[in-house]
PDB file of N, CA and C in Angstrom:
ATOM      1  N   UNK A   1     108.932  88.461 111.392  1.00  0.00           N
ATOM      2  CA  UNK A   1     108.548  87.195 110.796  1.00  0.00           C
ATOM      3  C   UNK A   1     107.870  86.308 111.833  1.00  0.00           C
ATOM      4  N   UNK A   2     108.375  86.499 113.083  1.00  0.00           N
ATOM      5  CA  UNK A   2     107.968  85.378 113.967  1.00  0.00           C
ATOM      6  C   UNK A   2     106.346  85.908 114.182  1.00  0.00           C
ATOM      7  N   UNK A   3     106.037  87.001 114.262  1.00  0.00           N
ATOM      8  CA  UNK A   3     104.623  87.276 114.486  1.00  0.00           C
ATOM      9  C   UNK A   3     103.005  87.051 113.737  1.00  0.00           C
ATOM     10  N   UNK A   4     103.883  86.470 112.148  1.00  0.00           N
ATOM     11  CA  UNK A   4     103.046  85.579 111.755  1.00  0.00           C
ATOM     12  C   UNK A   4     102.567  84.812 112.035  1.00  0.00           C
ATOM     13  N   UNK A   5     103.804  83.713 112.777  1.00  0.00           N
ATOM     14  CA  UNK A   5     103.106  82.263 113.483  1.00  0.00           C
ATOM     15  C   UNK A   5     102.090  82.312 114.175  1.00  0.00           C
ATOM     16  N   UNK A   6     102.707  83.144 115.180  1.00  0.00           N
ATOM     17  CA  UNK A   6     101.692  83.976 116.724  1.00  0.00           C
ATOM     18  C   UNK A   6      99.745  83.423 116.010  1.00  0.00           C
ATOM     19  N   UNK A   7      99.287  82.734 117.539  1.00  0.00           N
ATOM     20  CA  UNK A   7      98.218  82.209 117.508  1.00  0.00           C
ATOM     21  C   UNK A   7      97.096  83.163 117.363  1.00  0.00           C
ATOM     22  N   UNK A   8      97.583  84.802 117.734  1.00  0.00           N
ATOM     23  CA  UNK A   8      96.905  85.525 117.616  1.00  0.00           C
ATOM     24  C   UNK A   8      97.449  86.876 116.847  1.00  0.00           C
ATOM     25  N   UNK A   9      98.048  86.083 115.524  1.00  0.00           N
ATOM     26  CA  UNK A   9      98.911  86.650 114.618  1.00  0.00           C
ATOM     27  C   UNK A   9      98.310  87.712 113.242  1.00  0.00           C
ATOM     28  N   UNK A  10      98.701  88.160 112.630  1.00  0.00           N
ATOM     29  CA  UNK A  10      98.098  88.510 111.311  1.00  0.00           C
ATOM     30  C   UNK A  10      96.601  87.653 110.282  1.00  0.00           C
ATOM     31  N   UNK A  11      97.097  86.399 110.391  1.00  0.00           N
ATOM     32  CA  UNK A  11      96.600  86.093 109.620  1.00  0.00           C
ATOM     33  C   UNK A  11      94.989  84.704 110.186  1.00  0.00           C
ATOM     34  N   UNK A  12      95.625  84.521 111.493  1.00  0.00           N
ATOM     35  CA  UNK A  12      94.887  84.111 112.328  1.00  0.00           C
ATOM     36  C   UNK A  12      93.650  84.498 113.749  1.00  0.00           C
ATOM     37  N   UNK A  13      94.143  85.705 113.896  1.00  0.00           N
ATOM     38  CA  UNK A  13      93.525  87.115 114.899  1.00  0.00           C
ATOM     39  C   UNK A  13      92.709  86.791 114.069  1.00  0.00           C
ATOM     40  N   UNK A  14      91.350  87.140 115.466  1.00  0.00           N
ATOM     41  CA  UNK A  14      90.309  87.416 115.040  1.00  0.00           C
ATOM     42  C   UNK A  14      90.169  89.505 115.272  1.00  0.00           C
ATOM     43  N   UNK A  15      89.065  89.559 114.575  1.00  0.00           N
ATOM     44  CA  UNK A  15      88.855  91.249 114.409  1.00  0.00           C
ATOM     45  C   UNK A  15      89.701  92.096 113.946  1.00  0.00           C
ATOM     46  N   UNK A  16      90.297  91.418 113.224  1.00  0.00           N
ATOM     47  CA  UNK A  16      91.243  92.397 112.398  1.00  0.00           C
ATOM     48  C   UNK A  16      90.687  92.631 110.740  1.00  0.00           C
ATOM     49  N   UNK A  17      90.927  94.049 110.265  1.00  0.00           N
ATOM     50  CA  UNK A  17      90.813  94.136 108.795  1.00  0.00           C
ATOM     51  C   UNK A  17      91.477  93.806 108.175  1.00  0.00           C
ATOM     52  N   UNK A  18      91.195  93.994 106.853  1.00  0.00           N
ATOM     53  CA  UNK A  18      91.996  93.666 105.683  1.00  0.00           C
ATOM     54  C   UNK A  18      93.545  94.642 105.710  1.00  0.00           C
ATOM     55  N   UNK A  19      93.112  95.947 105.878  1.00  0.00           N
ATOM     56  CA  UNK A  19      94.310  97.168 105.620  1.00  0.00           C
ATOM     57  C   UNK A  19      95.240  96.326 106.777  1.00  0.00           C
ATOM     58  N   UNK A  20      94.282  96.121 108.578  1.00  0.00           N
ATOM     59  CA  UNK A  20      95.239  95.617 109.350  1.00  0.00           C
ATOM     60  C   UNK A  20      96.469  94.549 109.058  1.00  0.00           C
ATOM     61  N   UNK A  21      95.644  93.355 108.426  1.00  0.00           N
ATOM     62  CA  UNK A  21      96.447  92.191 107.896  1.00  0.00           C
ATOM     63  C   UNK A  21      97.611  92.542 106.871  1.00  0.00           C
ATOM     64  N   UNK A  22      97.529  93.891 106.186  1.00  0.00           N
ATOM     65  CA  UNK A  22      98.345  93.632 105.515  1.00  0.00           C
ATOM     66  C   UNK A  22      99.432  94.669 105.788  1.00  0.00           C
ATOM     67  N   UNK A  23      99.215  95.351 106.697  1.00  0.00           N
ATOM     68  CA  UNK A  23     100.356  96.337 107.477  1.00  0.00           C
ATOM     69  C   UNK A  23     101.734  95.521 108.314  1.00  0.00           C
ATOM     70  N   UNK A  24     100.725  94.211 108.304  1.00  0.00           N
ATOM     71  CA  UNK A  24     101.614  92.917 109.105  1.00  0.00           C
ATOM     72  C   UNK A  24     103.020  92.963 107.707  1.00  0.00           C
ATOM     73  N   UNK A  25     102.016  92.674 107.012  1.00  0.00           N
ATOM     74  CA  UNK A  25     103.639  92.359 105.726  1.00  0.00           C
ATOM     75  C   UNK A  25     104.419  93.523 105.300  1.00  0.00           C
ATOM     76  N   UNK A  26     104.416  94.426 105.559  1.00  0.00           N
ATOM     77  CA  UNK A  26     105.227  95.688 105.011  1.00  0.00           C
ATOM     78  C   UNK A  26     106.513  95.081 105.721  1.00  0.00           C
ATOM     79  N   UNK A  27     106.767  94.967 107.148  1.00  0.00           N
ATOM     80  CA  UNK A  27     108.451  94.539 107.570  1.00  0.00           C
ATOM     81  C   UNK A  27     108.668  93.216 106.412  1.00  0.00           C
ATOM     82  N   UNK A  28     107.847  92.368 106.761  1.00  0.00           N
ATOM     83  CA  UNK A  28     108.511  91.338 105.489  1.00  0.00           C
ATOM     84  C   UNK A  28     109.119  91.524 104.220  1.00  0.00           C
ATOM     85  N   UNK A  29     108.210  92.310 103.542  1.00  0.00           N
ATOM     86  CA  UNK A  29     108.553  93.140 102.126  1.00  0.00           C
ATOM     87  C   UNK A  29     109.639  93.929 102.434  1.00  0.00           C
ATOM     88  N   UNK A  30     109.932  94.433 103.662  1.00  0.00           N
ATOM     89  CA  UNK A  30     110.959  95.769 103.626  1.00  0.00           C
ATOM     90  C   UNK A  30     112.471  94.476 103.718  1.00  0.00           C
ATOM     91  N   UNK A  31     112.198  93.497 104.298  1.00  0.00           N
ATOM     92  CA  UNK A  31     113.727  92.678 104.170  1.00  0.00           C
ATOM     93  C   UNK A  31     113.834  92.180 102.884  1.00  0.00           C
ATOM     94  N   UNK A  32     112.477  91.806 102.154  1.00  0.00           N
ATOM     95  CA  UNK A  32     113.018  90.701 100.757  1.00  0.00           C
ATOM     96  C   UNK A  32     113.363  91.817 100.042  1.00  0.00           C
ATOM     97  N   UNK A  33     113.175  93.434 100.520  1.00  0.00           N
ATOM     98  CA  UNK A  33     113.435  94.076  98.878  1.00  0.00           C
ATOM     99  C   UNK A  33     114.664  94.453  98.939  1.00  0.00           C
ATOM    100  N   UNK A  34     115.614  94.361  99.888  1.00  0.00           N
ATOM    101  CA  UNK A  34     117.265  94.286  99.829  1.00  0.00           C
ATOM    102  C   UNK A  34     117.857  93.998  98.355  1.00  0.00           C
ATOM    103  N   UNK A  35     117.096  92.774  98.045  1.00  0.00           N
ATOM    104  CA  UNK A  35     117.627  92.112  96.646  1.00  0.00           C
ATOM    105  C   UNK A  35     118.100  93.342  95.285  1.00  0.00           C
ATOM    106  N   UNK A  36     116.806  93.630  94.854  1.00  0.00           N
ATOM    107  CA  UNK A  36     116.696  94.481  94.223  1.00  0.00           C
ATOM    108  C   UNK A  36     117.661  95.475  94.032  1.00  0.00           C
ATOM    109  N   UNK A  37     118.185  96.478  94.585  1.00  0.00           N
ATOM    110  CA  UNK A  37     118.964  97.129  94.634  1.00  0.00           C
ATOM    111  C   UNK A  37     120.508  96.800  94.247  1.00  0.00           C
ATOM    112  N   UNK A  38     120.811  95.033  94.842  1.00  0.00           N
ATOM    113  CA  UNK A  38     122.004  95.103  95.081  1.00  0.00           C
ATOM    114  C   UNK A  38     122.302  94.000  93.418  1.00  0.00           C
ATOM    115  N   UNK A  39     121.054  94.078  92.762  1.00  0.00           N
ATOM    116  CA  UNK A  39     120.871  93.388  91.792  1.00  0.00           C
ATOM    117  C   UNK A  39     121.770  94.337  90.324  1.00  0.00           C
ATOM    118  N   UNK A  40     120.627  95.331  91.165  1.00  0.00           N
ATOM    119  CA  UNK A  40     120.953  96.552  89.990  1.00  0.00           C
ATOM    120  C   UNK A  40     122.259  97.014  90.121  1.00  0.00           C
ATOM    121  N   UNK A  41     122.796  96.725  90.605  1.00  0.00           N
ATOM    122  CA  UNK A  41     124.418  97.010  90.749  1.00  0.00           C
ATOM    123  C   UNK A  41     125.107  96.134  89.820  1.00  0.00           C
ATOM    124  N   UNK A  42     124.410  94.891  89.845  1.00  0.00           N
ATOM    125  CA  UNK A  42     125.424  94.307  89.048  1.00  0.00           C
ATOM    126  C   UNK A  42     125.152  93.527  87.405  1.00  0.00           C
ATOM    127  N   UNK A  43     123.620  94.564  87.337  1.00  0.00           N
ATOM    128  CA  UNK A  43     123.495  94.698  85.952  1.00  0.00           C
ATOM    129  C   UNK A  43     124.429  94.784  84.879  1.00  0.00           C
ATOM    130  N   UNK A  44     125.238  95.968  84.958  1.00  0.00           N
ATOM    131  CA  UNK A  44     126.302  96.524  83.868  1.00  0.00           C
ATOM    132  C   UNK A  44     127.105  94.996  83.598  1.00  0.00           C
ATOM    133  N   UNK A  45     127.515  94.467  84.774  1.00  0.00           N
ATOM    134  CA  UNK A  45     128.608  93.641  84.171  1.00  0.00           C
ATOM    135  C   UNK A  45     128.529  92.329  84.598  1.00  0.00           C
ATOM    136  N   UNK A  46     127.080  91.843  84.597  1.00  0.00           N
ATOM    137  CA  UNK A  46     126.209  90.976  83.436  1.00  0.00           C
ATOM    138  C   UNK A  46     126.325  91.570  81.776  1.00  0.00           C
ATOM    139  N   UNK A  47     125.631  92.167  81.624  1.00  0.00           N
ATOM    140  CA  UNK A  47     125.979  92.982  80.507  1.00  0.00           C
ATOM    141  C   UNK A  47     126.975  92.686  79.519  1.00  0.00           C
ATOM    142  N   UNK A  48     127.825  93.215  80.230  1.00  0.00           N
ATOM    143  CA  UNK A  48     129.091  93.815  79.717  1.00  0.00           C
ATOM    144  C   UNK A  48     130.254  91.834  79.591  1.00  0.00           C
ATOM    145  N   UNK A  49     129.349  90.612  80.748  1.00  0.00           N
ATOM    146  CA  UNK A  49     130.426  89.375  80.334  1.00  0.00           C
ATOM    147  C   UNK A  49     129.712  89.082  79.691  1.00  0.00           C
ATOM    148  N   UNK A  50     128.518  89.142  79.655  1.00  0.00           N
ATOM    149  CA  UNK A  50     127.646  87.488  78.634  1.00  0.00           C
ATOM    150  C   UNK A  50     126.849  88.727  77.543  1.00  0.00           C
ATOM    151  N   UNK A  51     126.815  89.420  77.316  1.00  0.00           N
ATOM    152  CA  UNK A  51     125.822  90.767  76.541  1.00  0.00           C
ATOM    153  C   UNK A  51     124.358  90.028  76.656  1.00  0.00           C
ATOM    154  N   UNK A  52     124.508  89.519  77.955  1.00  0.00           N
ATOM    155  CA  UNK A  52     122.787  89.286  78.042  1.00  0.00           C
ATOM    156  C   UNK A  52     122.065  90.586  78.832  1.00  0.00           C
ATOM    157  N   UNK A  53     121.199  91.192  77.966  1.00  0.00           N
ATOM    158  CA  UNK A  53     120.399  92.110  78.588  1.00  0.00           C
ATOM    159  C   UNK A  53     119.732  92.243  79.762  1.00  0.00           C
ATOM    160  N   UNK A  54     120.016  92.699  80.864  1.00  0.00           N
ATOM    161  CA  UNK A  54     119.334  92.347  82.314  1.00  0.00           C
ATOM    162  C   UNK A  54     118.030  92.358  82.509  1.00  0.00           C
ATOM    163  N   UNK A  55     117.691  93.598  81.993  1.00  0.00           N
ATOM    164  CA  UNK A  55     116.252  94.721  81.364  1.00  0.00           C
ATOM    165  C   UNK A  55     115.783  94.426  80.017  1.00  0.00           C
ATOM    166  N   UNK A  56     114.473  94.387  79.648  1.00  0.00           N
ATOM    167  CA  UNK A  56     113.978  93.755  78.570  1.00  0.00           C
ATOM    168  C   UNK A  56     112.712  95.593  78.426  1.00  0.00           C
ATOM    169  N   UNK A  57     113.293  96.516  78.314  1.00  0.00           N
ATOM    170  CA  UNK A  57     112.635  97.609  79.162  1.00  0.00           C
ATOM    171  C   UNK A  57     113.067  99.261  78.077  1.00  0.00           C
ATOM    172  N   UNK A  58     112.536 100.086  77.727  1.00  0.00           N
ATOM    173  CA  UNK A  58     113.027 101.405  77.002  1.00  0.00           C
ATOM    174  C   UNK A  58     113.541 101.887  78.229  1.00  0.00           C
ATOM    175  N   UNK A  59     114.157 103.028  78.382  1.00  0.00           N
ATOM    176  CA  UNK A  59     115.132 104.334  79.487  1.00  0.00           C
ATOM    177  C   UNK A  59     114.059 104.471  80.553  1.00  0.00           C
ATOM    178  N   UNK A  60     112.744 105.117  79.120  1.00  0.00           N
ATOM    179  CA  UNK A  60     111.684 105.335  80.949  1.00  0.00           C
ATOM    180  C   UNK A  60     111.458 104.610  81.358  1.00  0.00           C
ATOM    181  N   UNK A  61     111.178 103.494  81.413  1.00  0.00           N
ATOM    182  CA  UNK A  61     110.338 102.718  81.899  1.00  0.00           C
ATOM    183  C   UNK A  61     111.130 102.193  83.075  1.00  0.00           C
ATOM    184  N   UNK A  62     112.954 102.187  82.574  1.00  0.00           N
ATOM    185  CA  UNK A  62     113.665 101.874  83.493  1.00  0.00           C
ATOM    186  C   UNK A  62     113.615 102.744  84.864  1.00  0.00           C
ATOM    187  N   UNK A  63     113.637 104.204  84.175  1.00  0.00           N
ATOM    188  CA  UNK A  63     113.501 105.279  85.449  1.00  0.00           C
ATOM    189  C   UNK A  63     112.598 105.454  86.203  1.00  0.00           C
ATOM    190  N   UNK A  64     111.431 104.815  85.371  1.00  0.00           N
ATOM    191  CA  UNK A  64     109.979 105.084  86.560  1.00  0.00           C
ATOM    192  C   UNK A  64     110.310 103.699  87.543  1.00  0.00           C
ATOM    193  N   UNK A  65     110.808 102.640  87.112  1.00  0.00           N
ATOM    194  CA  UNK A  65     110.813 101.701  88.298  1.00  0.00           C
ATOM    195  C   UNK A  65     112.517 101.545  88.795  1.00  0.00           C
ATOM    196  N   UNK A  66     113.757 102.552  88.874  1.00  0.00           N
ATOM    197  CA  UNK A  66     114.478 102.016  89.366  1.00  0.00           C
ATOM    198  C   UNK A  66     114.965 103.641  90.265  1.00  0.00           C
ATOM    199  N   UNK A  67     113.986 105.043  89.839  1.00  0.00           N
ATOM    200  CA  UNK A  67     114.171 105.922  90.922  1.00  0.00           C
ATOM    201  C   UNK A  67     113.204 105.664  92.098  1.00  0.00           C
ATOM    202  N   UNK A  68     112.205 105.741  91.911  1.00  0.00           N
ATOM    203  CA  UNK A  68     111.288 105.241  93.165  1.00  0.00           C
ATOM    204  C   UNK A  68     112.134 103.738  94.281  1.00  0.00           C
ATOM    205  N   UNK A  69     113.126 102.865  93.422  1.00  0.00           N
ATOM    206  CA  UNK A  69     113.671 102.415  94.081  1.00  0.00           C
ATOM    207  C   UNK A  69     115.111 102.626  94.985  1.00  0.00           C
ATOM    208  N   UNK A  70     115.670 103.604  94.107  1.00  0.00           N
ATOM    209  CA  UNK A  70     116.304 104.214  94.896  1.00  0.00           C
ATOM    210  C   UNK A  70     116.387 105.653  95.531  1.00  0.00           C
ATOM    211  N   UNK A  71     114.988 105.813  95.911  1.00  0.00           N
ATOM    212  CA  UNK A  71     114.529 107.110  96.492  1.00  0.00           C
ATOM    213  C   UNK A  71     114.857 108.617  95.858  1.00  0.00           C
ATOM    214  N   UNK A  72     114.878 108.685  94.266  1.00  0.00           N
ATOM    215  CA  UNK A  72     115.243 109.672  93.684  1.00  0.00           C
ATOM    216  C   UNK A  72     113.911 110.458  92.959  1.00  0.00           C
TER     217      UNK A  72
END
């Protein structure tokens, strides 16, 4: 995170590409996506106190976006 600021950072460097600039954010993305996972855990029982649906989603659609998230 701190290497954003940096005067000769991602987004401020000069001679850098586009692909470069955005290789900067992959560590960022790799901490916010913690969430996700620990979300889906506690789907069921959401669920199961308030019967509010977590997923607004059919089976596949669930599986194409929640194996790729958990590396299956």
């Amino acid at each position: 995170m701190q290497c954003i600021y940096l005067p000769k950072g991602p987004f401020r460097g000069r001679g850098l590409k586009l692909i470069d600039r955005l290789f900067y954010l992959d560590p960022v993305i790799f901490y916010l996506s913690f969430l996700f996972p620990f979300l889906m855990l506690y789907a069921p029982a959401v669920y199961w106190w308030t019967g509010l649906a977590p997923f607004n989603a059919t089976g596949g659609h669930l599986l194409t976006d929640a194996c790729p998230a958990y590396g299956l």
